[in-house]
C-alpha atoms as a PDB file:
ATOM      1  CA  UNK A   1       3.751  -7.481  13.663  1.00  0.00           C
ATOM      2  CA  UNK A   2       6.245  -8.279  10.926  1.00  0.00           C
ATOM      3  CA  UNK A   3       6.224  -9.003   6.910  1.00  0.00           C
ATOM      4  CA  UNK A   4       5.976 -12.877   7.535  1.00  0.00           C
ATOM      5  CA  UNK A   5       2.904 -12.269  10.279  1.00  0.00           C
ATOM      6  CA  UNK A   6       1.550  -9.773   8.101  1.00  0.00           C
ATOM      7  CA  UNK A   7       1.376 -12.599   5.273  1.00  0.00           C
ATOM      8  CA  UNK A   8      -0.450 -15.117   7.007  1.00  0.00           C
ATOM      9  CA  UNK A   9      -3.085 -12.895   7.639  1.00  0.00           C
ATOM     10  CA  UNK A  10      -3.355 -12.877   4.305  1.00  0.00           C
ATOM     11  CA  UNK A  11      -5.116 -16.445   4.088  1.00  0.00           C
ATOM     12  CA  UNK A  12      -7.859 -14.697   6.383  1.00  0.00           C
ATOM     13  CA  UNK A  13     -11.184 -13.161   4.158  1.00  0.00           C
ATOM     14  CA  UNK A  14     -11.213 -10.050   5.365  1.00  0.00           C
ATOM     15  CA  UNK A  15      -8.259  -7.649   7.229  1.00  0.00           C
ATOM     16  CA  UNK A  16      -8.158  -6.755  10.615  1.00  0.00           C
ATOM     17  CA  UNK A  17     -10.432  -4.109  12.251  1.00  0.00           C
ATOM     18  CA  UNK A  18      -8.192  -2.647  13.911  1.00  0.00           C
ATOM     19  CA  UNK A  19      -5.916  -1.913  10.746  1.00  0.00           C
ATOM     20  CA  UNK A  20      -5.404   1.718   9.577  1.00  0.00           C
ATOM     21  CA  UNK A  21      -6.710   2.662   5.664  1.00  0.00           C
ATOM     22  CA  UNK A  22      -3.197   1.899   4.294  1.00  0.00           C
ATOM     23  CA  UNK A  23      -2.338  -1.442   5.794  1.00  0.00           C
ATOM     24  CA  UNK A  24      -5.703  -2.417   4.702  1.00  0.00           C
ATOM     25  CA  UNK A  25      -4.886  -1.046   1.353  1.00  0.00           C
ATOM     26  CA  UNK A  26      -1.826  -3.538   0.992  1.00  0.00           C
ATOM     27  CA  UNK A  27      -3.713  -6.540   2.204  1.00  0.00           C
ATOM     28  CA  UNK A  28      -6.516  -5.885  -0.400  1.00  0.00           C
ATOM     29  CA  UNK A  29      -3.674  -5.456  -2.895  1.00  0.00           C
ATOM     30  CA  UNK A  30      -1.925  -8.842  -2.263  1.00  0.00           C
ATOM     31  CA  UNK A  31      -5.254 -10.448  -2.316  1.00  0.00           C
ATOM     32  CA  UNK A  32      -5.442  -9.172  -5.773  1.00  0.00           C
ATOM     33  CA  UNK A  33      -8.431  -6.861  -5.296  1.00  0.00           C
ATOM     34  CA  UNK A  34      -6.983  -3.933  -6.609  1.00  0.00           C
ATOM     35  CA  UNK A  35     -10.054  -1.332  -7.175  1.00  0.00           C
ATOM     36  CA  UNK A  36     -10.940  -2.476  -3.112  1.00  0.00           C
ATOM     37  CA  UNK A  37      -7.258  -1.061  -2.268  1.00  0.00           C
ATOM     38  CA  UNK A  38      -7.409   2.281  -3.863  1.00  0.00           C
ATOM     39  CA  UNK A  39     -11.090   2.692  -2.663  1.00  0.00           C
ATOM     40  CA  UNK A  40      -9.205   2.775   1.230  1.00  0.00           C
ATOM     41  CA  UNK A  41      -6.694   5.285  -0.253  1.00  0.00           C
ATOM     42  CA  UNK A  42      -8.129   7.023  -2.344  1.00  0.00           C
ATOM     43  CA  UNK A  43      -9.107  10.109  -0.440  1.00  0.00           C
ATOM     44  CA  UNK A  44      -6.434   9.914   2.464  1.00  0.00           C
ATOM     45  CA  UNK A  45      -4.144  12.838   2.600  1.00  0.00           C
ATOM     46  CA  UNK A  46      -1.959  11.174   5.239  1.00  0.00           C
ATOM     47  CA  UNK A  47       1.636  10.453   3.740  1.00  0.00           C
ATOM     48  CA  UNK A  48       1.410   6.641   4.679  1.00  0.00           C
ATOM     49  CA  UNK A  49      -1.787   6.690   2.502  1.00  0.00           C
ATOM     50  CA  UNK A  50      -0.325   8.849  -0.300  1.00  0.00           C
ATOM     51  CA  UNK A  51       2.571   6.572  -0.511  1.00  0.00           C
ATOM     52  CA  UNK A  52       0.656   3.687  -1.068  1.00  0.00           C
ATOM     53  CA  UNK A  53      -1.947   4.808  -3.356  1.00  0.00           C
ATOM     54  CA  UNK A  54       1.633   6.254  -5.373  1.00  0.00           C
ATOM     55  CA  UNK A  55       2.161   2.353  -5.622  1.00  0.00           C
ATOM     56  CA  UNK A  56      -1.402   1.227  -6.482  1.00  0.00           C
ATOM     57  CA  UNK A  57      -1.043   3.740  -9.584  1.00  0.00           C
ATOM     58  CA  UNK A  58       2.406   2.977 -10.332  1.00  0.00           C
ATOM     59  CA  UNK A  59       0.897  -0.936  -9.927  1.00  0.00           C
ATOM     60  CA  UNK A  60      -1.722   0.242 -12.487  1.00  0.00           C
ATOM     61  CA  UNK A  61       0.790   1.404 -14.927  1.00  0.00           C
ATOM     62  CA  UNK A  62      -0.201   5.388 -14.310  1.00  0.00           C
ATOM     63  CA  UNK A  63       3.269   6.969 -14.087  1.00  0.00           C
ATOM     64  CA  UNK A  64       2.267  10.261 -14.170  1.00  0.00           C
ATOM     65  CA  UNK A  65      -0.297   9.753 -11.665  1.00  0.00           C
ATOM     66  CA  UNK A  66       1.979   7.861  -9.164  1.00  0.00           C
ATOM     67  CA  UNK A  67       4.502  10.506 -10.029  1.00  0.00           C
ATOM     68  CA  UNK A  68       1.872  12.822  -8.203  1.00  0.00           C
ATOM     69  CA  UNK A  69       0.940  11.212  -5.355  1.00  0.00           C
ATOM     70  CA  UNK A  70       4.755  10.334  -4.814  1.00  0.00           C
ATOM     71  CA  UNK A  71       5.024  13.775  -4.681  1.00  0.00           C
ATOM     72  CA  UNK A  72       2.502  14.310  -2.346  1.00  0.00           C
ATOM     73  CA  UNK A  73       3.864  11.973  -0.114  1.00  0.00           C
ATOM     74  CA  UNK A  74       6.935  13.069   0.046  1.00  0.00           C
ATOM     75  CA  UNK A  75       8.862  10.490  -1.039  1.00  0.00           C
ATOM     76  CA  UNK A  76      10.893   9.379  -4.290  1.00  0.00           C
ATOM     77  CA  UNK A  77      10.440   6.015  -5.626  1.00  0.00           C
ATOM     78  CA  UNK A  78      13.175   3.702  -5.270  1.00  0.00           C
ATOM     79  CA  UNK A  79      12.233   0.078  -5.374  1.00  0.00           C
ATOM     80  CA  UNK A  80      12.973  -2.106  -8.220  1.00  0.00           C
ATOM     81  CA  UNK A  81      10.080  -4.163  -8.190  1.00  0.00           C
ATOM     82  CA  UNK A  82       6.758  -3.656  -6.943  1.00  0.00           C
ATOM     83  CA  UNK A  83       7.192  -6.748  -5.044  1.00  0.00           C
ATOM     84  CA  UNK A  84      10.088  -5.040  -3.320  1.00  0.00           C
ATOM     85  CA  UNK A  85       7.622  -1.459  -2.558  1.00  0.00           C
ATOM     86  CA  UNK A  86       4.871  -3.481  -1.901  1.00  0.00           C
ATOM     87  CA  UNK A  87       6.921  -5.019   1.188  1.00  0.00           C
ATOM     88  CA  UNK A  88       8.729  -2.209   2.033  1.00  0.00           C
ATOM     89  CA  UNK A  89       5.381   0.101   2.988  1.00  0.00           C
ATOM     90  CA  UNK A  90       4.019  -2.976   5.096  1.00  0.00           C
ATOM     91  CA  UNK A  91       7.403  -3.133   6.810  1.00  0.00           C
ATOM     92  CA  UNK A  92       7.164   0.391   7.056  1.00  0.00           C
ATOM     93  CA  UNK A  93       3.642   0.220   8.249  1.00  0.00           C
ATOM     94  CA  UNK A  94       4.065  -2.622  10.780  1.00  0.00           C
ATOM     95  CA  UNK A  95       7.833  -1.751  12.213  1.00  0.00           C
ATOM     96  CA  UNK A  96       5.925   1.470  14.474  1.00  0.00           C
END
């Protein structure tokens, strides 16, 4: 699966079974159901999961927190936008 196939799943009501915690987490996001994504995250200690519940608080506007769970992660933020994170962890999450 890609971005674009990723996206038209996105007209569907619910995500795929067979998606993992954080892909979930980013379809949830897009579909603007925000406390639903960090619910899938919010207790992962994976580093996929950590990264994206860093964006869901750096989404929120909770630096400090995102800071943290950047951290965790391992990873620095370096997208612009949140547009531009947001697609990089489902590329990330799809490309494997």
């Amino acid at each position: 699966m890609d971005l674009s196939e990723f996206k038209k799943v996105l007209s569907e009501e619910v995500p795929p079974d067979e998606w993992g915690a954080p892909l979930a987490a980013l379809w949830w996001d897009a579909k603007g159901n925000w406390s639903r994504a960090h619910a899938l995250v919010d207790e992962l200690e994976s580093k996929d999961g950590m990264a994206v519940h860093a964006y869901l608080h750096r989404k929120e506007g909770a630096l400090g927190n995102a800071d943290y769970w950047y951290a965790r992660a391992g990873r620095e933020f370096h997208r612009e936008t949140l547009d531009e994170e947001w697609e990089a962890l489902v590329v990330g999450l799809t490309s494997g």
